[in-house]
C-alpha atoms as a PDB file:
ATOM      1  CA  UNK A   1       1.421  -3.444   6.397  1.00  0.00           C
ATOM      2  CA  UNK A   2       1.569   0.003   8.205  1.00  0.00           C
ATOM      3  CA  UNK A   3       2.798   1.472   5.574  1.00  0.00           C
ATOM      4  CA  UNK A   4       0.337   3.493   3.986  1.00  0.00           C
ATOM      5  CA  UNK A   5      -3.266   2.426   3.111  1.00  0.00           C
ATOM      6  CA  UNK A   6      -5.949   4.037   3.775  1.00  0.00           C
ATOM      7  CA  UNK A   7      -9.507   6.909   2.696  1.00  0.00           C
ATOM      8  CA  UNK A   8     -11.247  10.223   3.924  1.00  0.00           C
ATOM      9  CA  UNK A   9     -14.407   8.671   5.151  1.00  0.00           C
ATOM     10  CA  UNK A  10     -14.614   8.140   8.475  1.00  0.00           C
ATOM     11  CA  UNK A  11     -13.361   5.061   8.641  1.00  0.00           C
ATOM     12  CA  UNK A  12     -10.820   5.325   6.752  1.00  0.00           C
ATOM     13  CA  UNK A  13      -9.354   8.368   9.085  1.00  0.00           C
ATOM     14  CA  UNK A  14      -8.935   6.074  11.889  1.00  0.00           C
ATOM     15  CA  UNK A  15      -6.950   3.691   9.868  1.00  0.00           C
ATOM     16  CA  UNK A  16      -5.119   6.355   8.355  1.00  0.00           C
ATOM     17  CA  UNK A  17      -4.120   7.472  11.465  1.00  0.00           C
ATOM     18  CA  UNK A  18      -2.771   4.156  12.508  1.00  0.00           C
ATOM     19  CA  UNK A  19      -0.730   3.876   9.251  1.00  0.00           C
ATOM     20  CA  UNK A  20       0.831   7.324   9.176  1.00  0.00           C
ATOM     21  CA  UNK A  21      -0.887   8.396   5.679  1.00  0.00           C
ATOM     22  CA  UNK A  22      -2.790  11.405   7.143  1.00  0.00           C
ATOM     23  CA  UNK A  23       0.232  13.449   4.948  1.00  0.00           C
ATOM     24  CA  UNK A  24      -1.486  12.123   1.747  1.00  0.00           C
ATOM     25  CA  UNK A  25      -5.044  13.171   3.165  1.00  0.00           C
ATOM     26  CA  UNK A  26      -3.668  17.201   3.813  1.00  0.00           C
ATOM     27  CA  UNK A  27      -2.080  16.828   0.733  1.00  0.00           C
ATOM     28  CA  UNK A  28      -5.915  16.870  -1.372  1.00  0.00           C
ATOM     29  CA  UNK A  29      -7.208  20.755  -0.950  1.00  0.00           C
ATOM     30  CA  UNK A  30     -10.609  20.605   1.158  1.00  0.00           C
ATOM     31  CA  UNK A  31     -12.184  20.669  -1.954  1.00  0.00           C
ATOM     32  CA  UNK A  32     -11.022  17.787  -3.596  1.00  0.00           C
ATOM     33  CA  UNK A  33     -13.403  14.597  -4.409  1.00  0.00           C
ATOM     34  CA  UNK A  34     -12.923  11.544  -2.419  1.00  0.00           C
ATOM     35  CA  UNK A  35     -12.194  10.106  -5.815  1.00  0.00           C
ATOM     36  CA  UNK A  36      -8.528  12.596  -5.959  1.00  0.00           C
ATOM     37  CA  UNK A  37      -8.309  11.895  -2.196  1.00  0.00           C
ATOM     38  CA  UNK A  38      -8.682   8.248  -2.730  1.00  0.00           C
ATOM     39  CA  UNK A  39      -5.810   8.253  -5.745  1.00  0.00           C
ATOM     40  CA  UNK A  40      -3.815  10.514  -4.317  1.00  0.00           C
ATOM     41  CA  UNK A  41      -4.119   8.058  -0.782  1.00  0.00           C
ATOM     42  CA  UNK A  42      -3.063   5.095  -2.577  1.00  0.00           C
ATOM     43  CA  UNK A  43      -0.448   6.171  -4.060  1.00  0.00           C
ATOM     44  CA  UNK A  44       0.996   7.385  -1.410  1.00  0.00           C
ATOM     45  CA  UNK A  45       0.460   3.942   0.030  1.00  0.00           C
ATOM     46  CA  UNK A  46       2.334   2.306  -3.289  1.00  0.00           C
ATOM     47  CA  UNK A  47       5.340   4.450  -2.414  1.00  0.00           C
ATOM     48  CA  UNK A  48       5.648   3.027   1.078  1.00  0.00           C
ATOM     49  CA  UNK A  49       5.217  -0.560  -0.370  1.00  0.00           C
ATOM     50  CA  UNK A  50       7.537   0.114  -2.584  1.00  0.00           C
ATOM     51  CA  UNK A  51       9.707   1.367  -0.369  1.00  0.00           C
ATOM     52  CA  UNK A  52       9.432  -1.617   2.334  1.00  0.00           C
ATOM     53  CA  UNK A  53       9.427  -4.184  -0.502  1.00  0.00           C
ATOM     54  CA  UNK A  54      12.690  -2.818  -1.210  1.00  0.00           C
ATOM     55  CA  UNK A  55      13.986  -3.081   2.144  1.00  0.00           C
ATOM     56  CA  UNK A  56      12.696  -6.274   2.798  1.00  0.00           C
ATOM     57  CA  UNK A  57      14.252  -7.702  -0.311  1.00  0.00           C
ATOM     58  CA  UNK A  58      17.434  -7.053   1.077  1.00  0.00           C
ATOM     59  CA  UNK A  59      17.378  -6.927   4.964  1.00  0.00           C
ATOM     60  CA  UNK A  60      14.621  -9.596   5.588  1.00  0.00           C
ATOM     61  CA  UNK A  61      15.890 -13.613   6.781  1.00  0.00           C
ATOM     62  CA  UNK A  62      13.616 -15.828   5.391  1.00  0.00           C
ATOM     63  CA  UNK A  63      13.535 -16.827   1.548  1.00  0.00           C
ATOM     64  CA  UNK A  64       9.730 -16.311   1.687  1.00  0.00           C
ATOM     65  CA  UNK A  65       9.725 -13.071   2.797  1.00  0.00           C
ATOM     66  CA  UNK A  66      12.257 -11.983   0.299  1.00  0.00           C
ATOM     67  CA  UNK A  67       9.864 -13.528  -2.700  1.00  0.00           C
ATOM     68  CA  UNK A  68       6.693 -11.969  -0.849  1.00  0.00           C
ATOM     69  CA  UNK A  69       9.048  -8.294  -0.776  1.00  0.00           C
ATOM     70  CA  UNK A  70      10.055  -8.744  -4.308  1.00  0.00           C
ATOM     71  CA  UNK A  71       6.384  -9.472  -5.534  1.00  0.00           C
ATOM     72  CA  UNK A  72       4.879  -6.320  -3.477  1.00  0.00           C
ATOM     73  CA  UNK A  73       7.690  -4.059  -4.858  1.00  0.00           C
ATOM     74  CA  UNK A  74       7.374  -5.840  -8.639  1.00  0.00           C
ATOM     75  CA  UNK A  75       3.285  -5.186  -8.169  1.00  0.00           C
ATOM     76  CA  UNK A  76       2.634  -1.686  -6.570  1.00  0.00           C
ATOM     77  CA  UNK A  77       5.054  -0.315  -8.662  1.00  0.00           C
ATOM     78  CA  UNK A  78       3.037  -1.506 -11.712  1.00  0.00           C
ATOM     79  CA  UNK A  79      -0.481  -0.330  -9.839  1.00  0.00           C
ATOM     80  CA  UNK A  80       1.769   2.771  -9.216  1.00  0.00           C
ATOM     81  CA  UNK A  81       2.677   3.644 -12.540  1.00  0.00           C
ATOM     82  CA  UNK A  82      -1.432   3.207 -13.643  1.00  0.00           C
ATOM     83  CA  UNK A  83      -2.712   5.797 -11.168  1.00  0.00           C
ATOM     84  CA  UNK A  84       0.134   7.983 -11.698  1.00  0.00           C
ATOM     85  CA  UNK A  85      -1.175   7.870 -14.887  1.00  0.00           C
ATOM     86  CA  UNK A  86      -4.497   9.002 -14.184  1.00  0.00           C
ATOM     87  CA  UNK A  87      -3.606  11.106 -11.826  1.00  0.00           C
ATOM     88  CA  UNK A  88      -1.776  13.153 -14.290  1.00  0.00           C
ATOM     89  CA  UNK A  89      -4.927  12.644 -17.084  1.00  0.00           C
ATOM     90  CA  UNK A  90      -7.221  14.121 -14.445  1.00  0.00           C
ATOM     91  CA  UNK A  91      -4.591  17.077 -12.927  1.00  0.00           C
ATOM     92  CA  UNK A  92      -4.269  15.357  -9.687  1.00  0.00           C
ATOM     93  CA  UNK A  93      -1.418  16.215  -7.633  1.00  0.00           C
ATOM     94  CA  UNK A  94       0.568  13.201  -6.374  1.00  0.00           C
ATOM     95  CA  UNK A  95       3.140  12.812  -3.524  1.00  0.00           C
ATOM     96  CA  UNK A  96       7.061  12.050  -4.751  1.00  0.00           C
ATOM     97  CA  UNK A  97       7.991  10.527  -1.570  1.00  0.00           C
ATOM     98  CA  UNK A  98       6.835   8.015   1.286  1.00  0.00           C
ATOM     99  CA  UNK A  99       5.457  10.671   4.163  1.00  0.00           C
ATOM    100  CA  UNK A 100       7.753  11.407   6.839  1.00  0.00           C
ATOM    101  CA  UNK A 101       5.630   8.620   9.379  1.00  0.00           C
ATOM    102  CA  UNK A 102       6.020   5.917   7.090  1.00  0.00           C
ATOM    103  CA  UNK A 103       9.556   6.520   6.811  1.00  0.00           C
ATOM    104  CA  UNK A 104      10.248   6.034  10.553  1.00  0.00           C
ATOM    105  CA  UNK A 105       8.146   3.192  10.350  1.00  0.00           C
ATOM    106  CA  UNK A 106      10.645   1.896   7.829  1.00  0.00           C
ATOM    107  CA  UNK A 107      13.558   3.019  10.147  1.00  0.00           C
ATOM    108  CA  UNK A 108      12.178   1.466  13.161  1.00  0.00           C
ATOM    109  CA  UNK A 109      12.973  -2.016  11.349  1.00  0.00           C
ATOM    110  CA  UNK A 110      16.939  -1.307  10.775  1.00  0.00           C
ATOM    111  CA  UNK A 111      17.841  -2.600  14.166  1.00  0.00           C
ATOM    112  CA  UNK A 112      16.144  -5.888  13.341  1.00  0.00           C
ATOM    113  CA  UNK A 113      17.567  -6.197   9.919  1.00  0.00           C
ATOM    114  CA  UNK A 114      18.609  -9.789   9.001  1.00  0.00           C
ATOM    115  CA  UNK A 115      16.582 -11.648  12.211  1.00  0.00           C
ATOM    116  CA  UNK A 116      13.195 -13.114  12.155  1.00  0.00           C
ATOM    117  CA  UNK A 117      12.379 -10.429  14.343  1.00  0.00           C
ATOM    118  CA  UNK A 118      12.455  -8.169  11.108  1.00  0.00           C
ATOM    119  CA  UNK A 119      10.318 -10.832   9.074  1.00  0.00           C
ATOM    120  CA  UNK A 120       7.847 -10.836  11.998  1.00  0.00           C
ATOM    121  CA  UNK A 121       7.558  -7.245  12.418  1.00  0.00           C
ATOM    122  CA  UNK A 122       7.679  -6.550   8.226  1.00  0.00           C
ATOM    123  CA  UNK A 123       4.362  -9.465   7.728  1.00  0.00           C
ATOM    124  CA  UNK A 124       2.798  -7.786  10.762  1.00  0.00           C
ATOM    125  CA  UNK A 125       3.169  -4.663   9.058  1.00  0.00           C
ATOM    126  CA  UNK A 126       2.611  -5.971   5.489  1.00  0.00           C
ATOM    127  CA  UNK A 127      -1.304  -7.951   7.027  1.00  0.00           C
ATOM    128  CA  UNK A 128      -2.319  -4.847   8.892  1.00  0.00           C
ATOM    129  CA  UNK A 129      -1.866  -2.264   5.900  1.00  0.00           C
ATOM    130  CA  UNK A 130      -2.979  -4.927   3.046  1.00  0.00           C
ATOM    131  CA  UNK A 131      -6.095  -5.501   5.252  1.00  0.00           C
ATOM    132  CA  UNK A 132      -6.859  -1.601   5.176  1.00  0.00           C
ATOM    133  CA  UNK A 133      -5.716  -1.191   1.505  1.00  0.00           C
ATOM    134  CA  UNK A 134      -8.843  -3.185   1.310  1.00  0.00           C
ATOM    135  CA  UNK A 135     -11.599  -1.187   3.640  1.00  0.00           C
ATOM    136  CA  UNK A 136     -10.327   1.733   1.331  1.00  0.00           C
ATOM    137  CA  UNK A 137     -10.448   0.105  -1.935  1.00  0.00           C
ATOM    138  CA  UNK A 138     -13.828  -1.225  -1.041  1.00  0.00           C
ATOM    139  CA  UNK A 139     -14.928   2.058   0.020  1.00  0.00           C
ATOM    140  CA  UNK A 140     -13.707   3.752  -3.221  1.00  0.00           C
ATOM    141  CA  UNK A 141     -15.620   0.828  -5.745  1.00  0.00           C
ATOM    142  CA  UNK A 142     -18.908   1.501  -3.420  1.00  0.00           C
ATOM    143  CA  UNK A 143     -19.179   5.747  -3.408  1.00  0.00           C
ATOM    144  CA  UNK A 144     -16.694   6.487  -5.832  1.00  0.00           C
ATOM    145  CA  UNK A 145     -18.189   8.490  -8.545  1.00  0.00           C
ATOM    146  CA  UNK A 146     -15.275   8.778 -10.920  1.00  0.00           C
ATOM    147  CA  UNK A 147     -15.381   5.741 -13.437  1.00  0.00           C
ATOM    148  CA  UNK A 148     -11.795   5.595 -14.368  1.00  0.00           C
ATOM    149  CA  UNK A 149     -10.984   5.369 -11.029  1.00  0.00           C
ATOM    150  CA  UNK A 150     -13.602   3.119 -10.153  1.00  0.00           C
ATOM    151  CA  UNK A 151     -12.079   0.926 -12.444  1.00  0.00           C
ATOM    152  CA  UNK A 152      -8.510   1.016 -11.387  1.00  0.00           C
ATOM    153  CA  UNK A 153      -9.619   0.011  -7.885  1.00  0.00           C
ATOM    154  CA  UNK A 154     -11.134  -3.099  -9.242  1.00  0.00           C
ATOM    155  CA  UNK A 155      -8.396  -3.601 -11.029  1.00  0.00           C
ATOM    156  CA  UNK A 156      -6.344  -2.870  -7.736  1.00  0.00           C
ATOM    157  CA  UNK A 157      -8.342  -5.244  -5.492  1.00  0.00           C
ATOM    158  CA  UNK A 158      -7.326  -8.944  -6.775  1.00  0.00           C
ATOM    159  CA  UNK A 159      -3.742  -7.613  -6.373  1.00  0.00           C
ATOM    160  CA  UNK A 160      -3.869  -6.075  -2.873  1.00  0.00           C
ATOM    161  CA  UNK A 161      -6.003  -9.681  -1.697  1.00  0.00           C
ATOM    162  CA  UNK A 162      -3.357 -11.651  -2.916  1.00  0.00           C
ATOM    163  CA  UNK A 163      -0.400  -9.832  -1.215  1.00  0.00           C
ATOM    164  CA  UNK A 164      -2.819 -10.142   1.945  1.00  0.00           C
ATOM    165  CA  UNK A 165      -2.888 -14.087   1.644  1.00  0.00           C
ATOM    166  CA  UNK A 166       0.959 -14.015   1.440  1.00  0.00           C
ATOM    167  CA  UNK A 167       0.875 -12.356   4.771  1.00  0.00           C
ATOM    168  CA  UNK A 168      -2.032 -12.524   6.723  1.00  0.00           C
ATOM    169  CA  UNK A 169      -1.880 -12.827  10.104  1.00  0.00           C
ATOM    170  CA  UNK A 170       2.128 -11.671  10.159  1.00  0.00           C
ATOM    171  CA  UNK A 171       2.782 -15.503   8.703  1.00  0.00           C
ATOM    172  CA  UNK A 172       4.271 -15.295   5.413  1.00  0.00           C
ATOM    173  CA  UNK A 173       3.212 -17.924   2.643  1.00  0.00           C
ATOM    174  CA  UNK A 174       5.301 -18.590  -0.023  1.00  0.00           C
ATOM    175  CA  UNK A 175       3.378 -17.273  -3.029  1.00  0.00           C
ATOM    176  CA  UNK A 176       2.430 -19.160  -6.213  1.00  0.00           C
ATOM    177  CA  UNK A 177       3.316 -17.918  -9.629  1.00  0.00           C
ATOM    178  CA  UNK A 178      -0.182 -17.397 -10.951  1.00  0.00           C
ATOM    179  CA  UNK A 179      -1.161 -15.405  -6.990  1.00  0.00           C
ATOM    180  CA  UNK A 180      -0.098 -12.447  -8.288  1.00  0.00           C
ATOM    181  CA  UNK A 181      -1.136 -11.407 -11.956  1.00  0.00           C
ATOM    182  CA  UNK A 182       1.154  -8.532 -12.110  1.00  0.00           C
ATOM    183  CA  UNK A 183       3.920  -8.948 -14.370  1.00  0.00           C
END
């Protein structure tokens, strides 16, 4: 999904641009590792999932996409709480709020709310931002040089995957019990 995902390696700029996180990257001080940057990214990328899960849970049609919602919100709010954590441990400042871009990505939805036009746009959003969750996660476990946070982004990735199978492509699959660990 749109909604938040995304590094401040080259790459990951573009993609942040797309997904309206470039808040979360001014938010680091030009000094700060790409290991804050990357924390400090994600979560701000949790609190947009969270956010849309939310929404989605109650404005979505389809039964699917209200199980898919529920998961998402039910799992980055667990991966939330974990960096938060470390965040904190390490003195890294964190964001309290979805920025203001993700939040009119959020409001663009209402006039949909209730129609599969709303489920369509929501998995569009859900694939493309799950699919750049990714690129940054991937980025973080290959040049990260914090350990602790090396670790939570493995920990991260199986989770983030398995949303992006319930919605890849904008097509949502109902979800298994055991396709998302997070409990």
């Amino acid at each position: 999904m749109r909604f938040a995902h995304t590094c401040a390696t080259a790459a990951a700029a573009v993609a942040l641009t797309l997904t309206g996180t470039t808040a979360a990257i001014g938010a680091a001080s030009p000094a700060a590792s790409s290991d804050a940057v990357f924390l400090q990214t994600i979560h701000q990328a949790n609190l947009a999932e969270i956010a849309a899960g939310k929404d989605a849970e109650t404005h979505a049609n389809s039964a699917c996409v209200k199980r898919v919602a529920a998961i998402i919100v039910r799992d980055h709010t667990a991966l939330d709480a974990k960096g938060a954590a470390l965040a904190k441990a390490k003195g890294i400042a964190m964001a309290k709020e979805p920025t203001a871009a993700q939040k009119k990505q959020l409001d663009d939805l209402k006039p949909k709310d209730g129609t599969t036009a709303y489920d369509a746009a929501w998995l569009k959003m859900q694939s493309d931002g799950h699919q750049q969750a990714l690129v940054l996660i991937d980025k973080e476990l290959s040049s990260g040089k914090d350990s602790q946070i090396q670790a939570a982004a493995k920990a991260a990735r199986p989770i983030v995957a398995g949303h992006l199978k319930m919605v890849e492509g904008g097509v949502c699959r109902m979800p298994m019990e055991s396709a998302s660990p997070q409990r």
